[in-house]
Structure formats: structure tokens, C-alpha cells
C-alpha atoms as a PDB file:
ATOM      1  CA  UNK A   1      -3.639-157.853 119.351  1.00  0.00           C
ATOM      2  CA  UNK A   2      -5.847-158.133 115.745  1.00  0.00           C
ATOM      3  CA  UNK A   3      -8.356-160.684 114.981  1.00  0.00           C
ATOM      4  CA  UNK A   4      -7.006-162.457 112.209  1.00  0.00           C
ATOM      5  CA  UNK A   5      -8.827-165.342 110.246  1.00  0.00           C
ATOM      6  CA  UNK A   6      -7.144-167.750 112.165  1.00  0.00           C
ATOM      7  CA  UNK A   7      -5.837-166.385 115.695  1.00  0.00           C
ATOM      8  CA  UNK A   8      -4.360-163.100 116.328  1.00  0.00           C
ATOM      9  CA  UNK A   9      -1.411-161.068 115.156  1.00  0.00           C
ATOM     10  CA  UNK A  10       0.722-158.264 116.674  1.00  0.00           C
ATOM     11  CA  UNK A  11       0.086-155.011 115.752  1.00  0.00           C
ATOM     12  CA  UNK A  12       3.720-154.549 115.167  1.00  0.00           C
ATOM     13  CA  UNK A  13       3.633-157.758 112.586  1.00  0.00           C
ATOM     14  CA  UNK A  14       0.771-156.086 111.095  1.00  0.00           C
ATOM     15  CA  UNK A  15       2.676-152.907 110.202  1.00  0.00           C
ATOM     16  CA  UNK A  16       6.100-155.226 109.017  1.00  0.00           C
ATOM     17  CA  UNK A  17       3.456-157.097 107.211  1.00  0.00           C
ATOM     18  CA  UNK A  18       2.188-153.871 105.172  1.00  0.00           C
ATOM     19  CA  UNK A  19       5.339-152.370 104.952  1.00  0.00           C
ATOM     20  CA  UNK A  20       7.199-155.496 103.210  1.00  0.00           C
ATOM     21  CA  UNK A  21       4.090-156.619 100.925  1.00  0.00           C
ATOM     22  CA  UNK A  22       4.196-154.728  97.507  1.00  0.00           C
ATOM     23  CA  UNK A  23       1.481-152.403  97.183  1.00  0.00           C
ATOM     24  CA  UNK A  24      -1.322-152.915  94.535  1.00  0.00           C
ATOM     25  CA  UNK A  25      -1.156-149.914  92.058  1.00  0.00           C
ATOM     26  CA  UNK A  26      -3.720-149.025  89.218  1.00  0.00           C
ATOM     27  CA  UNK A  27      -2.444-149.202  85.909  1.00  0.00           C
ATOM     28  CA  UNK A  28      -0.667-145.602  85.512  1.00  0.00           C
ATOM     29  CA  UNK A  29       1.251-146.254  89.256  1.00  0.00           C
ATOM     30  CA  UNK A  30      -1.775-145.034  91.177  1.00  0.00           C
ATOM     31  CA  UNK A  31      -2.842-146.943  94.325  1.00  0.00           C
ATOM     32  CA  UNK A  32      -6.307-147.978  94.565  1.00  0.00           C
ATOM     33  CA  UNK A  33      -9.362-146.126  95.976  1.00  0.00           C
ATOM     34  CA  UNK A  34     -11.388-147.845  98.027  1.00  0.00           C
ATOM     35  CA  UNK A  35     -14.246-146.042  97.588  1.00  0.00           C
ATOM     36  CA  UNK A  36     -13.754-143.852  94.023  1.00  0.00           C
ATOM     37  CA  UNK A  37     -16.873-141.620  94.776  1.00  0.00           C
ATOM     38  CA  UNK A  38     -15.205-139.947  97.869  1.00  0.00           C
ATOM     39  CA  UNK A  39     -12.961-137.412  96.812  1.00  0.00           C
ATOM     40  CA  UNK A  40     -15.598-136.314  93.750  1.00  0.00           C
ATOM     41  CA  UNK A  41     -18.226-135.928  97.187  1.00  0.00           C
ATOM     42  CA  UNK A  42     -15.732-134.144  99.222  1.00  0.00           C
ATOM     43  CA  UNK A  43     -15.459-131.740  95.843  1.00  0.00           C
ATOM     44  CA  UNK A  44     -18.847-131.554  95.725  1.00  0.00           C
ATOM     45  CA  UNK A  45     -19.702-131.013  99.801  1.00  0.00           C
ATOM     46  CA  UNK A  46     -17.152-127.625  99.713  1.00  0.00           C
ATOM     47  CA  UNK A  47     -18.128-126.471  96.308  1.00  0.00           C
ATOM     48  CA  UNK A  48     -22.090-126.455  97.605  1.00  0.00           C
ATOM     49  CA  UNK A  49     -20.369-124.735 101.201  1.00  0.00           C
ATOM     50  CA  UNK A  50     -19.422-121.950  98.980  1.00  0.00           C
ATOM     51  CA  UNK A  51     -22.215-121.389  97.198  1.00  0.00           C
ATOM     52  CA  UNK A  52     -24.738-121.535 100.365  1.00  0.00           C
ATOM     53  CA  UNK A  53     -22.528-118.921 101.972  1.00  0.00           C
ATOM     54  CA  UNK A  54     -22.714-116.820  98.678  1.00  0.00           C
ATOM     55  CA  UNK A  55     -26.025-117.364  98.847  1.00  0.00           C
ATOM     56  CA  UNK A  56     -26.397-116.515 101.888  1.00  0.00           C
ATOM     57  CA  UNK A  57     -24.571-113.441 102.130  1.00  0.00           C
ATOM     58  CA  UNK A  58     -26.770-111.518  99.190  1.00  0.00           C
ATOM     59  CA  UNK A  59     -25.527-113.726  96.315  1.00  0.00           C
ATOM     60  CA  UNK A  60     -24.275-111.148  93.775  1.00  0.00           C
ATOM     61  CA  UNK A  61     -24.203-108.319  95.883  1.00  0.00           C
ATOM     62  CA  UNK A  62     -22.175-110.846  98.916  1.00  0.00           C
ATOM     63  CA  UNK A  63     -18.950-109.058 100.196  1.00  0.00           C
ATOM     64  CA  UNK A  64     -17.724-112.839 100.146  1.00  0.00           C
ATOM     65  CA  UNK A  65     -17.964-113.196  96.259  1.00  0.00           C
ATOM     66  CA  UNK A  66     -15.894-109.801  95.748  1.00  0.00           C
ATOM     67  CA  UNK A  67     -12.940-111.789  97.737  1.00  0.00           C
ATOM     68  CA  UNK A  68     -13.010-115.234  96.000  1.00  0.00           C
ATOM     69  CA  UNK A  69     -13.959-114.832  92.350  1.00  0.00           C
ATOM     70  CA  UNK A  70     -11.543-114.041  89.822  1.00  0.00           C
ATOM     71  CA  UNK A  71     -11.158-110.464  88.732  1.00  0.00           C
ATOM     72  CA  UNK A  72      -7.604-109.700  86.647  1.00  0.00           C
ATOM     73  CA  UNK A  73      -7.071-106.144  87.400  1.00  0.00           C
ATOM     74  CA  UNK A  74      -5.200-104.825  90.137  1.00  0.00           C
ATOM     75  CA  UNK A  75      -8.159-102.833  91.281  1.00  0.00           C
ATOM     76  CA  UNK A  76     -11.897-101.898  90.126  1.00  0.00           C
ATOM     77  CA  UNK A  77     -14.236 -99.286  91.267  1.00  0.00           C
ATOM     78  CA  UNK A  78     -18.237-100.751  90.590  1.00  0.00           C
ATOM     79  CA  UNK A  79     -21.374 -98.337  91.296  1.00  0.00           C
ATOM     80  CA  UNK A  80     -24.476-101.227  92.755  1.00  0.00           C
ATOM     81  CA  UNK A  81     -27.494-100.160  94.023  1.00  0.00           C
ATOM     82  CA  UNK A  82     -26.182 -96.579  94.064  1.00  0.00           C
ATOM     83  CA  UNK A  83     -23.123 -97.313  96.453  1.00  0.00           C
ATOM     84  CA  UNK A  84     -19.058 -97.145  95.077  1.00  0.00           C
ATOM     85  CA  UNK A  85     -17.284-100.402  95.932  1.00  0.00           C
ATOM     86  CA  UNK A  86     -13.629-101.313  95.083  1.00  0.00           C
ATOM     87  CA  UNK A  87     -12.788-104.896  93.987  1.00  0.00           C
ATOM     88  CA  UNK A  88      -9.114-105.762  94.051  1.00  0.00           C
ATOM     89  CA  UNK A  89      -8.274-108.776  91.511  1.00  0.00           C
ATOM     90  CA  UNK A  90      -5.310-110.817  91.597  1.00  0.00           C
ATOM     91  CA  UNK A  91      -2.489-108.061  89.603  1.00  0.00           C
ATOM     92  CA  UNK A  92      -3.656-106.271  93.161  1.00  0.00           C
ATOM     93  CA  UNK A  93      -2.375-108.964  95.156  1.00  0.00           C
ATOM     94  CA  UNK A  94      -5.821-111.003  95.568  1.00  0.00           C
ATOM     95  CA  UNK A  95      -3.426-114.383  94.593  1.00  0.00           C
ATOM     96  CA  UNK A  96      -5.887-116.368  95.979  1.00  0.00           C
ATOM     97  CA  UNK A  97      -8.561-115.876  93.448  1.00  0.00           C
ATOM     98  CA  UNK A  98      -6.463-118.206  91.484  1.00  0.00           C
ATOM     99  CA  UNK A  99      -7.773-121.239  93.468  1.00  0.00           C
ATOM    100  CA  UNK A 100     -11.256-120.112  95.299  1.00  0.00           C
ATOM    101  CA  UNK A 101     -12.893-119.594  91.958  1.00  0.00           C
ATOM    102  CA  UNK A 102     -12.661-122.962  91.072  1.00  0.00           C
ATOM    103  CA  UNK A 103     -14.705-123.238  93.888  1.00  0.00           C
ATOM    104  CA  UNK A 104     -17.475-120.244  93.738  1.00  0.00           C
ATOM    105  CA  UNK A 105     -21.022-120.576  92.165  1.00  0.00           C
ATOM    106  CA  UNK A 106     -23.492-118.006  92.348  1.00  0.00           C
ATOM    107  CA  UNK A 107     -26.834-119.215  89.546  1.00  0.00           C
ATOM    108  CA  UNK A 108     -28.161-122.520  90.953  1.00  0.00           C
ATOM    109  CA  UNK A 109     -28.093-124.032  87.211  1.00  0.00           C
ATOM    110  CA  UNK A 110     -24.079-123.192  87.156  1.00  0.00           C
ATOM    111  CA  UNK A 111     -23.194-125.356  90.604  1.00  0.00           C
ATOM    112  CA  UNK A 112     -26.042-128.134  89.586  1.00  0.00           C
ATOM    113  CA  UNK A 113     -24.687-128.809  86.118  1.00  0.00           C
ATOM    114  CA  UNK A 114     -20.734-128.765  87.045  1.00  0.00           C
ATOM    115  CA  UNK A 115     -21.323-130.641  89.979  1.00  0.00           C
ATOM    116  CA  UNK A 116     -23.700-133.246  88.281  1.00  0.00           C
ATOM    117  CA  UNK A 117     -20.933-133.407  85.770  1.00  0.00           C
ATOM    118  CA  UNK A 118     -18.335-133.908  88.640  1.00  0.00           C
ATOM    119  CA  UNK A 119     -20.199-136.599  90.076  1.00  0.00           C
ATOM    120  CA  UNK A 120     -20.212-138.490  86.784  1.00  0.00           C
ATOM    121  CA  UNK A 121     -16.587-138.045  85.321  1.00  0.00           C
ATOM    122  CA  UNK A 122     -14.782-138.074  88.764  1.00  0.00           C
ATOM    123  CA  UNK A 123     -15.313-141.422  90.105  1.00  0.00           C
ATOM    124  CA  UNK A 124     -14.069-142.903  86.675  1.00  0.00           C
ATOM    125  CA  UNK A 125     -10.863-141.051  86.745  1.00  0.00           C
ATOM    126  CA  UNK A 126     -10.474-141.991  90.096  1.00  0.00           C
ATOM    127  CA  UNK A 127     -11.128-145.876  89.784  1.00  0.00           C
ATOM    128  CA  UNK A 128      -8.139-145.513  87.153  1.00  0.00           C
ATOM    129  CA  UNK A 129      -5.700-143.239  88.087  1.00  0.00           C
ATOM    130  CA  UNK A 130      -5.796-142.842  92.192  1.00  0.00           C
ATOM    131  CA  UNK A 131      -6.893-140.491  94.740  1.00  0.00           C
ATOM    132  CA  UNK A 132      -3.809-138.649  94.617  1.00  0.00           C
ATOM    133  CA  UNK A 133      -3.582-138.121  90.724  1.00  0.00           C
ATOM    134  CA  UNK A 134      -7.622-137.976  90.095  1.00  0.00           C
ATOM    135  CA  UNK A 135      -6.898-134.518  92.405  1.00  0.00           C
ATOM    136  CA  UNK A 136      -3.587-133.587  90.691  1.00  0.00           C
ATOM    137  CA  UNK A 137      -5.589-133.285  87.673  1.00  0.00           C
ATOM    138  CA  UNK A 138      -8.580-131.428  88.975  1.00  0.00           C
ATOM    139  CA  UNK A 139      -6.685-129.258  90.920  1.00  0.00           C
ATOM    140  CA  UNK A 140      -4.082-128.386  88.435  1.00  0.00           C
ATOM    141  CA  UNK A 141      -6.390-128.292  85.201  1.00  0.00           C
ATOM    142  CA  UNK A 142      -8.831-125.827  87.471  1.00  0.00           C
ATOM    143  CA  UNK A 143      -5.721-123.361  88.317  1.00  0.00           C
ATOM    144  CA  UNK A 144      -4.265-123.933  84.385  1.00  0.00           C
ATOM    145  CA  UNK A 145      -8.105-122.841  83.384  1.00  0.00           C
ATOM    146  CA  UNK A 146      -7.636-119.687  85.833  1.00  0.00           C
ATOM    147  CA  UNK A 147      -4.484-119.093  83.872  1.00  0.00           C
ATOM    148  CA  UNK A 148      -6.203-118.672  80.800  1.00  0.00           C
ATOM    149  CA  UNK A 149      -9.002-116.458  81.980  1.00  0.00           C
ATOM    150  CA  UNK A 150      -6.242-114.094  83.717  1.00  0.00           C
ATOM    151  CA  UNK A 151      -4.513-113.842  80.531  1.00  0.00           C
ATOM    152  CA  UNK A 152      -7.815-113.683  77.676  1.00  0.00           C
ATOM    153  CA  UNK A 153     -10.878-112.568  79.683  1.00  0.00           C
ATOM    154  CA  UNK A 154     -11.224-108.812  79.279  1.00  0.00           C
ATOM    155  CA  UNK A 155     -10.299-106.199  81.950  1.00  0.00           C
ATOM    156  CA  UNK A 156     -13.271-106.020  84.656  1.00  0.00           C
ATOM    157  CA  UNK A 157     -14.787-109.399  84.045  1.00  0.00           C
ATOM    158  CA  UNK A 158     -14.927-111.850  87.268  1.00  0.00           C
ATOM    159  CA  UNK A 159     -15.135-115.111  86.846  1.00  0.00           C
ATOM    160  CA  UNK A 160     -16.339-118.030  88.630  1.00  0.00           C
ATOM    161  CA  UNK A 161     -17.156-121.539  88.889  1.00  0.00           C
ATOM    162  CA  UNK A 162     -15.371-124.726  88.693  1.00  0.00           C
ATOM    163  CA  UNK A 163     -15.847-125.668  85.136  1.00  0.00           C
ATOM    164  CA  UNK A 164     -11.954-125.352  83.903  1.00  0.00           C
ATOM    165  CA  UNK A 165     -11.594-128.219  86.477  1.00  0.00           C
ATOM    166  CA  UNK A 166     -14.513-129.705  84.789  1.00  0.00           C
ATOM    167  CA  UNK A 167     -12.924-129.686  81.406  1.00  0.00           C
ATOM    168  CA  UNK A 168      -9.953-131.329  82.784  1.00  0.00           C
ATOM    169  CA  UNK A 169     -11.799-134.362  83.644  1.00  0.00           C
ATOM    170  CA  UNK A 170     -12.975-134.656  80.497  1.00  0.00           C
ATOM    171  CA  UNK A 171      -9.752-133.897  78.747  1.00  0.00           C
ATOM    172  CA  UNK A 172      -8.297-136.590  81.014  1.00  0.00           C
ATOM    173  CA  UNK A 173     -10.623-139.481  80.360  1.00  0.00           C
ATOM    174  CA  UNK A 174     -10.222-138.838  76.401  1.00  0.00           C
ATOM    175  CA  UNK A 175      -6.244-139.229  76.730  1.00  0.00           C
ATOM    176  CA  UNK A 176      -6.361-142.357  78.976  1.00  0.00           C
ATOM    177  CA  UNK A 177      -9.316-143.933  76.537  1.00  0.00           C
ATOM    178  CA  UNK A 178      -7.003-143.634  73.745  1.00  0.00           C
ATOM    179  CA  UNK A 179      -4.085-144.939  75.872  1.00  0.00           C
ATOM    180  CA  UNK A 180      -6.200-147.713  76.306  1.00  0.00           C
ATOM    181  CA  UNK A 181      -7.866-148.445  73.393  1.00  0.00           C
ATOM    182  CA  UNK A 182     -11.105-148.073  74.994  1.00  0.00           C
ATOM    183  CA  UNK A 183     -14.501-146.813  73.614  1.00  0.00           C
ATOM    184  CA  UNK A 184     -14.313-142.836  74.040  1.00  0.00           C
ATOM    185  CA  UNK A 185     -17.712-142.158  72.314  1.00  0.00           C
ATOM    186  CA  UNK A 186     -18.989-141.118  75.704  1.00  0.00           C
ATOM    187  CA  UNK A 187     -16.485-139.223  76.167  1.00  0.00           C
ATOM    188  CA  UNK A 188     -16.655-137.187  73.260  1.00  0.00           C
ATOM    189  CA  UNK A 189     -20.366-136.720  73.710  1.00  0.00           C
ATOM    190  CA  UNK A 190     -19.755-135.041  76.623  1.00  0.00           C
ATOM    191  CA  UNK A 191     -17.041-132.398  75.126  1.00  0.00           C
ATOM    192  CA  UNK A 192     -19.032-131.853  71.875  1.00  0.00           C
ATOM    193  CA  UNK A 193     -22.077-130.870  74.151  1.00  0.00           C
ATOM    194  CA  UNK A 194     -20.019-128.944  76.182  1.00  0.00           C
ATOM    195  CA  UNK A 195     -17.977-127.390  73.535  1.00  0.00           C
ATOM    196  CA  UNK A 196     -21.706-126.282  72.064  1.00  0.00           C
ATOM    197  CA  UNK A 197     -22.494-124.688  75.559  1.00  0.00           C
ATOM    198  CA  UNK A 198     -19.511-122.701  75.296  1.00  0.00           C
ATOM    199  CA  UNK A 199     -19.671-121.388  72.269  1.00  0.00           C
ATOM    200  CA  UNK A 200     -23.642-120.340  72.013  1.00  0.00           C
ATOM    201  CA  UNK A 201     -23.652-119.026  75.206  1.00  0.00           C
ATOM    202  CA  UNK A 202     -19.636-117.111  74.999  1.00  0.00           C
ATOM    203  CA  UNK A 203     -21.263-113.854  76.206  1.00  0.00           C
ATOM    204  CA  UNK A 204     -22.199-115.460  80.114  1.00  0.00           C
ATOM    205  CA  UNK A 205     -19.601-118.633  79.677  1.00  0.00           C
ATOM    206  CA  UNK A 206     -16.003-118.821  80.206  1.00  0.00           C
ATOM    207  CA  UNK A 207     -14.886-119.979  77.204  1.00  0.00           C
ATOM    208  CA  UNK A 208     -11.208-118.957  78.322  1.00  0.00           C
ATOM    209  CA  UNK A 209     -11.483-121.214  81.767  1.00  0.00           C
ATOM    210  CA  UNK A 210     -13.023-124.221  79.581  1.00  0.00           C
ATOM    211  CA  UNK A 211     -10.270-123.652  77.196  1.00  0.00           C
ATOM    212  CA  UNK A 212      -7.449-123.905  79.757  1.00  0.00           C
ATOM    213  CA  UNK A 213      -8.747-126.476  82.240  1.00  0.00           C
ATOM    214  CA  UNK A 214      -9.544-128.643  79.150  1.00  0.00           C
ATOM    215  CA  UNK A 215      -5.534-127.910  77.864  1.00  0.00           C
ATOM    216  CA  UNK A 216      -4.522-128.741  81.241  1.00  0.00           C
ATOM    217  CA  UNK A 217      -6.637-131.468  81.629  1.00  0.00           C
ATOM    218  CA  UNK A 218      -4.634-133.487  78.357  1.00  0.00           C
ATOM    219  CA  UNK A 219      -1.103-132.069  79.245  1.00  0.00           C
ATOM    220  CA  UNK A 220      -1.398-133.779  82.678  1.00  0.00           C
ATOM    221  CA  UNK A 221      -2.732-137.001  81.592  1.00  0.00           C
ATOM    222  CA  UNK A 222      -0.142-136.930  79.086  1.00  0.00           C
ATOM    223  CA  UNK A 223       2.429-136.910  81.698  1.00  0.00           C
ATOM    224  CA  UNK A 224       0.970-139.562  83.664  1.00  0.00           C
ATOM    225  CA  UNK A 225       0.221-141.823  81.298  1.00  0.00           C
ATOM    226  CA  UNK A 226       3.095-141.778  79.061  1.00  0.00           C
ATOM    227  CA  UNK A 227       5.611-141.278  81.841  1.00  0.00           C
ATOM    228  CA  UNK A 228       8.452-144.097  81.226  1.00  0.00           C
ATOM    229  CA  UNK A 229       7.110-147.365  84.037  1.00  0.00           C
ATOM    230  CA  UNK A 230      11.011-147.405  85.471  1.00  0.00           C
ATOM    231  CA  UNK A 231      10.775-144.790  88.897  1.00  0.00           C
ATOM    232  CA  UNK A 232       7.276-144.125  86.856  1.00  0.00           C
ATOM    233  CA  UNK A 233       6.312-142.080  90.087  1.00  0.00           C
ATOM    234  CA  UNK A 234       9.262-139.813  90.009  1.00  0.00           C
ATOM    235  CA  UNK A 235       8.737-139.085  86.420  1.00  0.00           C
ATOM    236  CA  UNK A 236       5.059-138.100  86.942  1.00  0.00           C
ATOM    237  CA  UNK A 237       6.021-136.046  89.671  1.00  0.00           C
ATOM    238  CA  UNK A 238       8.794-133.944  88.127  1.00  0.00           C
ATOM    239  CA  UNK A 239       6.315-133.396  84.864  1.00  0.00           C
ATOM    240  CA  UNK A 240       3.053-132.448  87.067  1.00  0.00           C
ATOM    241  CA  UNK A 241       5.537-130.137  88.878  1.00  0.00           C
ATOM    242  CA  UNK A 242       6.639-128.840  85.640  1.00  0.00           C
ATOM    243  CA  UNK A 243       2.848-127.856  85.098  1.00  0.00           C
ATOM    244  CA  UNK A 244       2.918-126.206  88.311  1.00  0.00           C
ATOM    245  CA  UNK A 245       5.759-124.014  87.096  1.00  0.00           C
ATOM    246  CA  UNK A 246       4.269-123.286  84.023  1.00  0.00           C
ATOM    247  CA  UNK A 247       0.921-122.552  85.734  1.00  0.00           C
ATOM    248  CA  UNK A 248       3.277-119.924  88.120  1.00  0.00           C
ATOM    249  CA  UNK A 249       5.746-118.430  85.741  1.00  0.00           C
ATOM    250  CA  UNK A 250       2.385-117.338  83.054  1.00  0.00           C
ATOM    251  CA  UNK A 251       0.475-115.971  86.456  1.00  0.00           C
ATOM    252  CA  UNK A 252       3.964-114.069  87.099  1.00  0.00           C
ATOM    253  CA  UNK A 253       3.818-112.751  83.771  1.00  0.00           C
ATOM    254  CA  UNK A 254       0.596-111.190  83.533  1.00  0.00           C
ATOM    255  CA  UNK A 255       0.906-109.436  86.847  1.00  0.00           C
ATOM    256  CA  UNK A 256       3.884-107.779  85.630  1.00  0.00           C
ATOM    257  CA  UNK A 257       1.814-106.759  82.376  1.00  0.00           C
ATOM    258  CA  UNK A 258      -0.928-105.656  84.571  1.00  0.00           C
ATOM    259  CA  UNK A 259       1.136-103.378  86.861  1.00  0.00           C
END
């Protein structure tokens, strides 16, 4: 039995209880986090995993980073410290890179500045969107960002770090500010200061990963926002899937370039 306010109630009433009682839901169909902050930590917690075992390893020189940053080509051949090593990037079968380096920092100031920024933007979305869409759009705007770096970055250039993810968030926000009429001045800071960061510092920044997780970022609040409210869910669904596609059929595309 539960301690009610009054009594007790069957755990089986309980569960009838939940089950018949209509859901709260946030305003795009989401349903409520309790606590906003948590998914943004759990981000954070396995992002800073990474990088200590980077770190740990030898940092640039770690065997772990040649296996989870993003390298295009099917296969490289580097000279460090006098010794031949052969990097295989994702037109070589290394899929995975697609995902793990959204989640890879090696400089200290890359991982503090993405994940302050993480711990800023991400409980926003959250509180307005859900758990399960807040990481629909991280997820997916990271691995659209990836996209873009496997088709734009040039040949022998890994890449790492989780700000295409980043941009996302921010690309997000702005479309569901709009959609709400709400004051996106903040918002825009943060892109225009971004936006600088990219562009004075394009010879050690991504700009093709800030570029695509940023795209990404407004297609798939565009789909969850504007999605019609009549079996609103199932509409959201079918359009982030069609993202996913997308996301699949250009990573398809410029493997069979590459090889």
C-alpha cells in the first residue's frame, strides 16, 4: 500500500490512476522535466569522462583520440615523435567517429567553454521542450554538424569537440523565441559572439561543425515547433526521422566519393 494524503491506496489504483489521468505536456507536446539541469549534467559528466581519459592517455599523442575523433579519409599515415602511425577515418569504416566526436576534447579551454555554454543553454531548452526532444536536438544537430565537417573540412583534418551540438542549442532557442514572441536578444548575443569566434579563429575552429550543428539546430526546432497540434507527436517524429535520413543518406554519399 502508498501513503496517500488521506489513507492509503493500492499500488494497482496508483498505476490505473496514472495511466487514465492526461499527462501534463510543455507547450510543443513535450512532457515536463522535473529537474531541467539533469540531462545538460549527464552531457557534461561523459563529455569531461572523455576528455580525462584523453588526457590521460598522452592527450594528443593518446591511441584513444586516433579512434574517436573525426578524420574523413579512409586512411592516413602521420610521422609523431619520429614513429609512422595509420589513422583510419570514417570513408575507412571508422562510422563511429560520427557520434564520439561530439563527445572528445583535448585543450582544457575547448571542453570548459562548450560545456559552460551547455550548462547555460541546455536547461532552457529543456524546461520548454522535454527531456526527450532537448536530446533529439543535441544529438541530431551534433551528428548534422559532423555531416558538414565530413563533407567541407579538408582531407587529413580531425576534428573534435562538441560544439556543432552547441550551435544547435542555440539555433534552437532562436526558433522557439520567435515562435513565441519572446525576447531573443540573449540569444543572439550568444551566436554573434560565437559567430566572431569562428570566424577569427577559422584556422584552429570548426567553422564547418558550427555551421551544420547550428543548420540542424533550426531545421529540428522547425519541425517541432511548427508540427500541426492534431497527433502533434507523430508529426514530430516522422520529421526528426526525416533528419535522421538526411543526416544518413549525405554520410552515404561522401563515403562513396571518398572510396
Amino acid at each position: 500500500m502508498n501513503q496517500a494524503a488521506v489513507g492509503f491506496q493500492c499500488p494497482s489504483c496508483v498505476q490505473e490512476g496514472r495511466r487514465t489521468t492526461r499527462q501534463p505536456r510543455t507547450t510543443f507536446g513535450g512532457r515536463p522535466s522535473d529537474n531541467p539541469a539533469l540531462t545538460s549534467k549527464v552531457l557534461i559528466a561523459i563529455n569531461l569522462a572523455v576528455w580525462v581519459l584523453v588526457t590521460a592517455t598522452g592527450g594528443r599523442s593518446s591511441p584513444l583520440l586516433d579512434r574517436l575523433w573525426l578524420l574523413s579519409e579512409s586512411r592516413a599515415l602521420v610521422m609523431q615523435d619520429g614513429t609512422a602511425r595509420e589513422l583510419v577515418g570514417v570513408a575507412g569504416g571508422a562510422w563511429w567517429q560520427l557520434a564520439t566526436s561530439m563527445f572528445t576534447h583535448v585543450e582544457l579551454m575547448h571542453i570548459g567553454f562548450n560545456m559552460l555554454a551547455l550548462w547555460f543553454l541546455g536547461p532552457q531548452l529543456e524546461a520548454v521542450v522535454g527531456r526527450a526532444r532537448f536530446l533529439a536536438i543535441y544529438l541530431l544537430s551534433g551528428l548534422v554538424g559532423s555531416a558538414f565537417v565530413y563533407w567541407l573540412t579538408p582531407a587529413f583534418t580531425p576534428t573534435v569537440g562538441a560544439s556543432g551540438a552547441i550551435f544547435g542549442l542555440m539555433g534552437a532557442l532562436l526558433v522557439i523565441a520567435v515562435k513565441l514572441r519572446a525576447d531573443y536578444g540573449q540569444i543572439l548575443l550568444w551566436l554573434g559572439l560565437n559567430a566572431m569566434i569562428t570566424i577569427f579563429g577559422r584556422g584552429f575552429i570548426s567553422w564547418q561543425g558550427h555551421l551544420g550543428g547550428l543548420v540542424g539546430g533550426v531545421v529540428i526546432a522547425l519541425v517541432l515547433v511548427y508540427s500541426p497540434r492534431a497527433r502533434r507527436s507523430l508529426w514530430q517524429g516522422v520529421g526528426l526521422s526525416l533528419v535522421g535520413l538526411a543526416f544518413l543518406a549525405a554520410v552515404v554519399a561522401r563515403t562513396l566519393v571518398l572510396t
